[in-house]
C-alpha atoms as a PDB file:
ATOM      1  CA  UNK A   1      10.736  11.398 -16.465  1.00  0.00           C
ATOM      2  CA  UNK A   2       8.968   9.331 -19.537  1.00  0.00           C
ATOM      3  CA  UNK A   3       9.663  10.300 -22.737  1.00  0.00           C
ATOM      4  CA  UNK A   4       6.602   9.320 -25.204  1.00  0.00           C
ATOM      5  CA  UNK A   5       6.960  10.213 -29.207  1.00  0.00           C
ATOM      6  CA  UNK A   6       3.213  10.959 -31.133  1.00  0.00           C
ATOM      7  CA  UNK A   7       4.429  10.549 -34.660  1.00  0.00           C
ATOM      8  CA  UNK A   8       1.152  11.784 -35.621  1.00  0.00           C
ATOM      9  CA  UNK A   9       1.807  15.076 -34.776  1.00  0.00           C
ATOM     10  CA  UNK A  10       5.934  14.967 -35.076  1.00  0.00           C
ATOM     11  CA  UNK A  11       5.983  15.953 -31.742  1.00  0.00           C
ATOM     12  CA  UNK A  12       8.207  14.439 -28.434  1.00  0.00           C
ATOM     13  CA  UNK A  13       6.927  14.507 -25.007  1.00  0.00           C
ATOM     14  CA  UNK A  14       8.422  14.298 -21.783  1.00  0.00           C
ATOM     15  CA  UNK A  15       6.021  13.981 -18.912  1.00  0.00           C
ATOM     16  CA  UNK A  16       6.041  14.184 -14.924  1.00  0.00           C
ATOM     17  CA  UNK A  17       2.966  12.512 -13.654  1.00  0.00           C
ATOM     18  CA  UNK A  18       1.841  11.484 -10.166  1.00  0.00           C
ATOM     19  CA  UNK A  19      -0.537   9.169  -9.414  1.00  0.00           C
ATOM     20  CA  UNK A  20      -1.939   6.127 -11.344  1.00  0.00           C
ATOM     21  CA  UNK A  21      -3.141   6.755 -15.319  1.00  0.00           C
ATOM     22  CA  UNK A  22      -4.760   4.163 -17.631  1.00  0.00           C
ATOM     23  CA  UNK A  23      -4.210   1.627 -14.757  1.00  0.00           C
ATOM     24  CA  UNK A  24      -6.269  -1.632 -16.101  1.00  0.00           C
ATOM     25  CA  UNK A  25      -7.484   0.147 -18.653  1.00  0.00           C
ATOM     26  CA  UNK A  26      -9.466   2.170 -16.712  1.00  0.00           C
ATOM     27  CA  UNK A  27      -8.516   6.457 -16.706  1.00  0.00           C
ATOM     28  CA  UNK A  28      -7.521   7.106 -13.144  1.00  0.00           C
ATOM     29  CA  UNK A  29      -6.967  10.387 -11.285  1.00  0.00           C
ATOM     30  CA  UNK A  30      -3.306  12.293 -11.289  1.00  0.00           C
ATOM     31  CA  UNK A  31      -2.785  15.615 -10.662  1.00  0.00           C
ATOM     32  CA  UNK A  32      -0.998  17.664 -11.805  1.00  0.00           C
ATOM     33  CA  UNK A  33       1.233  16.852 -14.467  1.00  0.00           C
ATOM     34  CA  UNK A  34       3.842  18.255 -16.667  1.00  0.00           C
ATOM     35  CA  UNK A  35       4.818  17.793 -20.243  1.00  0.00           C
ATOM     36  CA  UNK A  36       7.511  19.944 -21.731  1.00  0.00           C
ATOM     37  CA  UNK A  37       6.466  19.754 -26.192  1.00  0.00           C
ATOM     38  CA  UNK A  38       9.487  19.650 -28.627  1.00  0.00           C
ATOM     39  CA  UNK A  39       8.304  19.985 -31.792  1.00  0.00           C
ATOM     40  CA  UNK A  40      10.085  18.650 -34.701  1.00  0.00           C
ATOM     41  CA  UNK A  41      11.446  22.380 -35.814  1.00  0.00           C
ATOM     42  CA  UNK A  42      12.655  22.252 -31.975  1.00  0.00           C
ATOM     43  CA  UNK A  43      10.118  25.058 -30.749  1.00  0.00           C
ATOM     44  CA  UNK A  44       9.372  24.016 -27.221  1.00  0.00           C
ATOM     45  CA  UNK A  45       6.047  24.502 -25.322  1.00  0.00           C
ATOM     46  CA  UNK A  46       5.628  23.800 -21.793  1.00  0.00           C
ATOM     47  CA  UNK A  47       2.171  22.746 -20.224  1.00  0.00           C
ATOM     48  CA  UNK A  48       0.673  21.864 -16.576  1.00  0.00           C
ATOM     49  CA  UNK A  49      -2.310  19.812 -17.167  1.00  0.00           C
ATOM     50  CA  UNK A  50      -4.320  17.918 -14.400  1.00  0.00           C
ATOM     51  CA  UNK A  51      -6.062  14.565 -15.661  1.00  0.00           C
ATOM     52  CA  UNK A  52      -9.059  13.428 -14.443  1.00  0.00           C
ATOM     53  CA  UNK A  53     -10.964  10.491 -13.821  1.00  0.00           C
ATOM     54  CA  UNK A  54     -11.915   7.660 -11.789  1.00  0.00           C
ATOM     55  CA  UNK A  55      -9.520   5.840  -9.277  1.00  0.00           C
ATOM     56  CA  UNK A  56      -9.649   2.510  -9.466  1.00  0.00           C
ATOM     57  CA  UNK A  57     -11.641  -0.257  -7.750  1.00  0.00           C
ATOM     58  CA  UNK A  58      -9.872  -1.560  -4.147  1.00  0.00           C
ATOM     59  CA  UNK A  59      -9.266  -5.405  -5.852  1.00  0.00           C
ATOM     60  CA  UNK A  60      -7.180  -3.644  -8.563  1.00  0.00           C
ATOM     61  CA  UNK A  61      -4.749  -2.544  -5.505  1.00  0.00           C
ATOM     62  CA  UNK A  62      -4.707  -5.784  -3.688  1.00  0.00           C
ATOM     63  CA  UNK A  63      -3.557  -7.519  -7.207  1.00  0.00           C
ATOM     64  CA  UNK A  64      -1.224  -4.709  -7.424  1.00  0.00           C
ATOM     65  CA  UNK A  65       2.622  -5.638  -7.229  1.00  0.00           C
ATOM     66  CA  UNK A  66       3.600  -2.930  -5.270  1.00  0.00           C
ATOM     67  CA  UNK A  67       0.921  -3.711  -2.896  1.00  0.00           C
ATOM     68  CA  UNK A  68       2.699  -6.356  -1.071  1.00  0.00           C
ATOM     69  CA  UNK A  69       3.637  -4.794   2.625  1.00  0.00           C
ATOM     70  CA  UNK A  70       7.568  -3.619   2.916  1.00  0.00           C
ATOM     71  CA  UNK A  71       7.739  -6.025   5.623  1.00  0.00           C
ATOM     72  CA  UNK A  72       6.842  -8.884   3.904  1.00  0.00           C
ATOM     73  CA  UNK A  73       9.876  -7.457   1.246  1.00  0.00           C
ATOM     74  CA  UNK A  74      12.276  -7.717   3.759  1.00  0.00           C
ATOM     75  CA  UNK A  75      11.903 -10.667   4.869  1.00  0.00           C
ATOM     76  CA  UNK A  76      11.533 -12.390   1.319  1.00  0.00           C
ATOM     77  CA  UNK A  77      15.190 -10.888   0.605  1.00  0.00           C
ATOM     78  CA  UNK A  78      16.226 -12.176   4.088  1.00  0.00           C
ATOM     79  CA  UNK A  79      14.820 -15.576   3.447  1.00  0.00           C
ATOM     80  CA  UNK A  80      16.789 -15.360   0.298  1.00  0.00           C
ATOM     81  CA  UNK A  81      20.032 -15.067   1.643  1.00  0.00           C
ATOM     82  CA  UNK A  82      20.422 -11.047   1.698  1.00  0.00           C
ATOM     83  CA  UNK A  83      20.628 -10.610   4.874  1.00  0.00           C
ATOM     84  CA  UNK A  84      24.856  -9.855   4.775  1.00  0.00           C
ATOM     85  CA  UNK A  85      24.294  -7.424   1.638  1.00  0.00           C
ATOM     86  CA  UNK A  86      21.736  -5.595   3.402  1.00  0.00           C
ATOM     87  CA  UNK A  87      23.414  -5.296   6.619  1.00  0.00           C
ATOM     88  CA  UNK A  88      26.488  -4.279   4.655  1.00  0.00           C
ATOM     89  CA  UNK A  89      25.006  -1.871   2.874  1.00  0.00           C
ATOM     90  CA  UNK A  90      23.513  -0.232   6.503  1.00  0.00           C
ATOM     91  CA  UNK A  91      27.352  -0.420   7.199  1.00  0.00           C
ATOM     92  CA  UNK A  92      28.693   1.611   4.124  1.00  0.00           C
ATOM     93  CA  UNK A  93      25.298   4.010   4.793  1.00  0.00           C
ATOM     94  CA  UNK A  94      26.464   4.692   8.393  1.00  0.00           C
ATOM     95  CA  UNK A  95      29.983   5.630   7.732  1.00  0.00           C
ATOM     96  CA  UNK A  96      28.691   8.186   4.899  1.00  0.00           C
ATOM     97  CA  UNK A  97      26.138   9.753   7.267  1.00  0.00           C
ATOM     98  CA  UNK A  98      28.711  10.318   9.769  1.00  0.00           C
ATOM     99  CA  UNK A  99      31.641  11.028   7.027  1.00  0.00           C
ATOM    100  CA  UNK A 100      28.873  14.133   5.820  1.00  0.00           C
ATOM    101  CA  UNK A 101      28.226  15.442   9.400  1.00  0.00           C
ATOM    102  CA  UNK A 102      31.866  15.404  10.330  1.00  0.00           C
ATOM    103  CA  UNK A 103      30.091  13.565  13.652  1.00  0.00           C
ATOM    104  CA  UNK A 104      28.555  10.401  15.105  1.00  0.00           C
ATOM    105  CA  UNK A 105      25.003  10.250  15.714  1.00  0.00           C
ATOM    106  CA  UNK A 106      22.809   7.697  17.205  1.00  0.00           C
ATOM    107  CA  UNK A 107      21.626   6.651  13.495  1.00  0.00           C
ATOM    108  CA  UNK A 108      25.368   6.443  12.093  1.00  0.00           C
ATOM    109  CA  UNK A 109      26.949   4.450  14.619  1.00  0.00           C
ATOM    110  CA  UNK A 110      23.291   1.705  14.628  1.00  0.00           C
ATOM    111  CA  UNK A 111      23.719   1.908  10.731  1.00  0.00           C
ATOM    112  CA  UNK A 112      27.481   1.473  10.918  1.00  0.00           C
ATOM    113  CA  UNK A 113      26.712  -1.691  13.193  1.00  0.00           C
ATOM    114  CA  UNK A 114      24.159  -3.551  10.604  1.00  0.00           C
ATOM    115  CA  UNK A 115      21.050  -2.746  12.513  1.00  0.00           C
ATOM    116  CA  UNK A 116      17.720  -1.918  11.043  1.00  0.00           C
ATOM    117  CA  UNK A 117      15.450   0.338  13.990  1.00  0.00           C
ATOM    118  CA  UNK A 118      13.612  -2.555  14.038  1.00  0.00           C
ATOM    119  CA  UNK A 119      16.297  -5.027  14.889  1.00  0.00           C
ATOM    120  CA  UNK A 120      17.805  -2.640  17.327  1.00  0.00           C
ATOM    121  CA  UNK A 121      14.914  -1.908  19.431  1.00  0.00           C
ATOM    122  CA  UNK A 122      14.176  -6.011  19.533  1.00  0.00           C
ATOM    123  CA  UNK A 123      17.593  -6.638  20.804  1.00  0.00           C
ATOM    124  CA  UNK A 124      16.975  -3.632  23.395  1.00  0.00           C
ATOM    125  CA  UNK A 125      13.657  -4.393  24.272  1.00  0.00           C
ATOM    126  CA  UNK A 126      11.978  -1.893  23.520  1.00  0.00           C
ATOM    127  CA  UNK A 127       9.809  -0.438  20.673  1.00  0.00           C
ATOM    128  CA  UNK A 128      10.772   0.725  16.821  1.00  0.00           C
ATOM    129  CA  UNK A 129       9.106   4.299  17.112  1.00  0.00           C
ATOM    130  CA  UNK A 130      11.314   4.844  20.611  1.00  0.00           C
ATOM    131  CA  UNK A 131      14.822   4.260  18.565  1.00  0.00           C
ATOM    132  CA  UNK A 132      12.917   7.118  16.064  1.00  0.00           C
ATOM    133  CA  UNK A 133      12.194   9.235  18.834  1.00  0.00           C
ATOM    134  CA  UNK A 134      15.671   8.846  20.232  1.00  0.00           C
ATOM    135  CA  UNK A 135      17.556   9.374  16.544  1.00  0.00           C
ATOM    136  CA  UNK A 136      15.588  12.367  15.894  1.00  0.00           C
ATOM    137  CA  UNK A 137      16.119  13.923  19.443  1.00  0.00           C
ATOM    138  CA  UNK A 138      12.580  14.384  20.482  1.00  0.00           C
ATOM    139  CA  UNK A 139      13.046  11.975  23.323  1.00  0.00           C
ATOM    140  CA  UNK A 140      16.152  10.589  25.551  1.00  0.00           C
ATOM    141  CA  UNK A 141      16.065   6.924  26.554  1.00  0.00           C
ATOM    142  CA  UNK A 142      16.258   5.831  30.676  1.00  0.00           C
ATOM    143  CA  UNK A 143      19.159   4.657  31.864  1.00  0.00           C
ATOM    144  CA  UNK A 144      18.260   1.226  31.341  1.00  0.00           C
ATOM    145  CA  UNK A 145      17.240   1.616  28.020  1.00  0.00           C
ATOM    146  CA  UNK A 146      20.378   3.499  27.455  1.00  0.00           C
ATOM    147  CA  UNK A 147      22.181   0.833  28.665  1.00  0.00           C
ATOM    148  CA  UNK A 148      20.455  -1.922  27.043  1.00  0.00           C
ATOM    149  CA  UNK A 149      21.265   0.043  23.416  1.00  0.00           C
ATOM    150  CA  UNK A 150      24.548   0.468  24.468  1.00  0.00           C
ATOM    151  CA  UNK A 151      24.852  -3.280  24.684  1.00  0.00           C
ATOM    152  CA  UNK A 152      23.562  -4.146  21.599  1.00  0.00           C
ATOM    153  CA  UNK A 153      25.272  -1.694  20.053  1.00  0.00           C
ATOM    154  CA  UNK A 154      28.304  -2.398  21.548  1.00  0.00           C
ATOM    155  CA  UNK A 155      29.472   1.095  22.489  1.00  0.00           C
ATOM    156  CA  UNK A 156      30.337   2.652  25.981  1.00  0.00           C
ATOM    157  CA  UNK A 157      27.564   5.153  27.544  1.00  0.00           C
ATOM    158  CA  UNK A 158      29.550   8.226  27.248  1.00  0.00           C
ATOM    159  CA  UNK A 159      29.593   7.639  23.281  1.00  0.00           C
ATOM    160  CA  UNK A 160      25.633   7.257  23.873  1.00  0.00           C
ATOM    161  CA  UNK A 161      25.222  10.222  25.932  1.00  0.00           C
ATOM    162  CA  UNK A 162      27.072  12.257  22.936  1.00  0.00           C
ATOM    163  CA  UNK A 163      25.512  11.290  19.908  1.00  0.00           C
ATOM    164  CA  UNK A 164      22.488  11.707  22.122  1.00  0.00           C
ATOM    165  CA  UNK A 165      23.464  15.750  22.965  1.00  0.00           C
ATOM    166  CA  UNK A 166      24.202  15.246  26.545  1.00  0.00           C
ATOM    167  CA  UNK A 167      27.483  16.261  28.241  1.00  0.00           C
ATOM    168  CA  UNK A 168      29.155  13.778  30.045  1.00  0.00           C
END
């Protein structure tokens, strides 16, 4: 939340907005916003307001900071010698996922390892949105994928077949 002050008016403002507004100079579309009034006798008035306009022009995104792709991101901070804090972090993620569920799952134990999905399903040979499928339980790996993630991962198949919902 931004708070803005209009000393005109005596008046502070904090707002929730989504979207882009004055971007460039230019009024862009966000909708819809809130701005809760404190006036300086402390009488507060609450308002949802939409504000309208124009987006902006497709070069103003591509100039955008936040335009660069996450991948790209990633492996800036690798190239700059995060790659231990990151995978440590993963670590310390993993063991509080699985510390909150009182159970392993397939996410806890790859987090607890270092391992992005991405890196995981490159070591196993297979695709990123298959590790998804398998974390979120709308699909169950072959055997040989099974056993190629158990390798990576360094875990026996009856810890797979667990985390994965499947009695052994």
């Amino acid at each position: 939340m931004r708070k803005t002050k209009n000393l005109s008016q005596k008046l502070s403002v904090d707002t929730t907005a989504s979207g882009f507004q004055n971007f460039h100079g230019r009024e862009a579309e966000t909708s819809p916003s809130y701005a809760r009034l404190v006036s300086s006798d402390g009488e507060e008035h609450e308002n949802v307001f939409e504000i309208k306009g124009i987006w902006p022009e497709d070069h103003l995104y591509k100039n955008h900071p936040r335009s660069t792709p996450f991948e790209d991101f990633m492996q800036e901070l690798y190239s700059e010698g995060y790659e231990d804090s990151i995978r440590q972090g993963r670590r310390e993620l993993g063991a509080f996922i699985k510390d909150e569920k009182q159970n392993e799952t397939l996410r806890s134990i790859r987090l607890m390892k270092g391992f992005s999905q991405d890196e995981l399903a490159q070591q196993a040979g297979i695709q990123q949105y298959q590790i998804s499928r398998y974390e979120s339980g709308k699909e169950m790996p072959s055997l040989l994928t099974a056993a190629r993630i158990c390798e990576v991962l360094d875990i026996d198949p009856n810890t797979l077949f667990n985390v994965l919902g499947l009695k052994t």
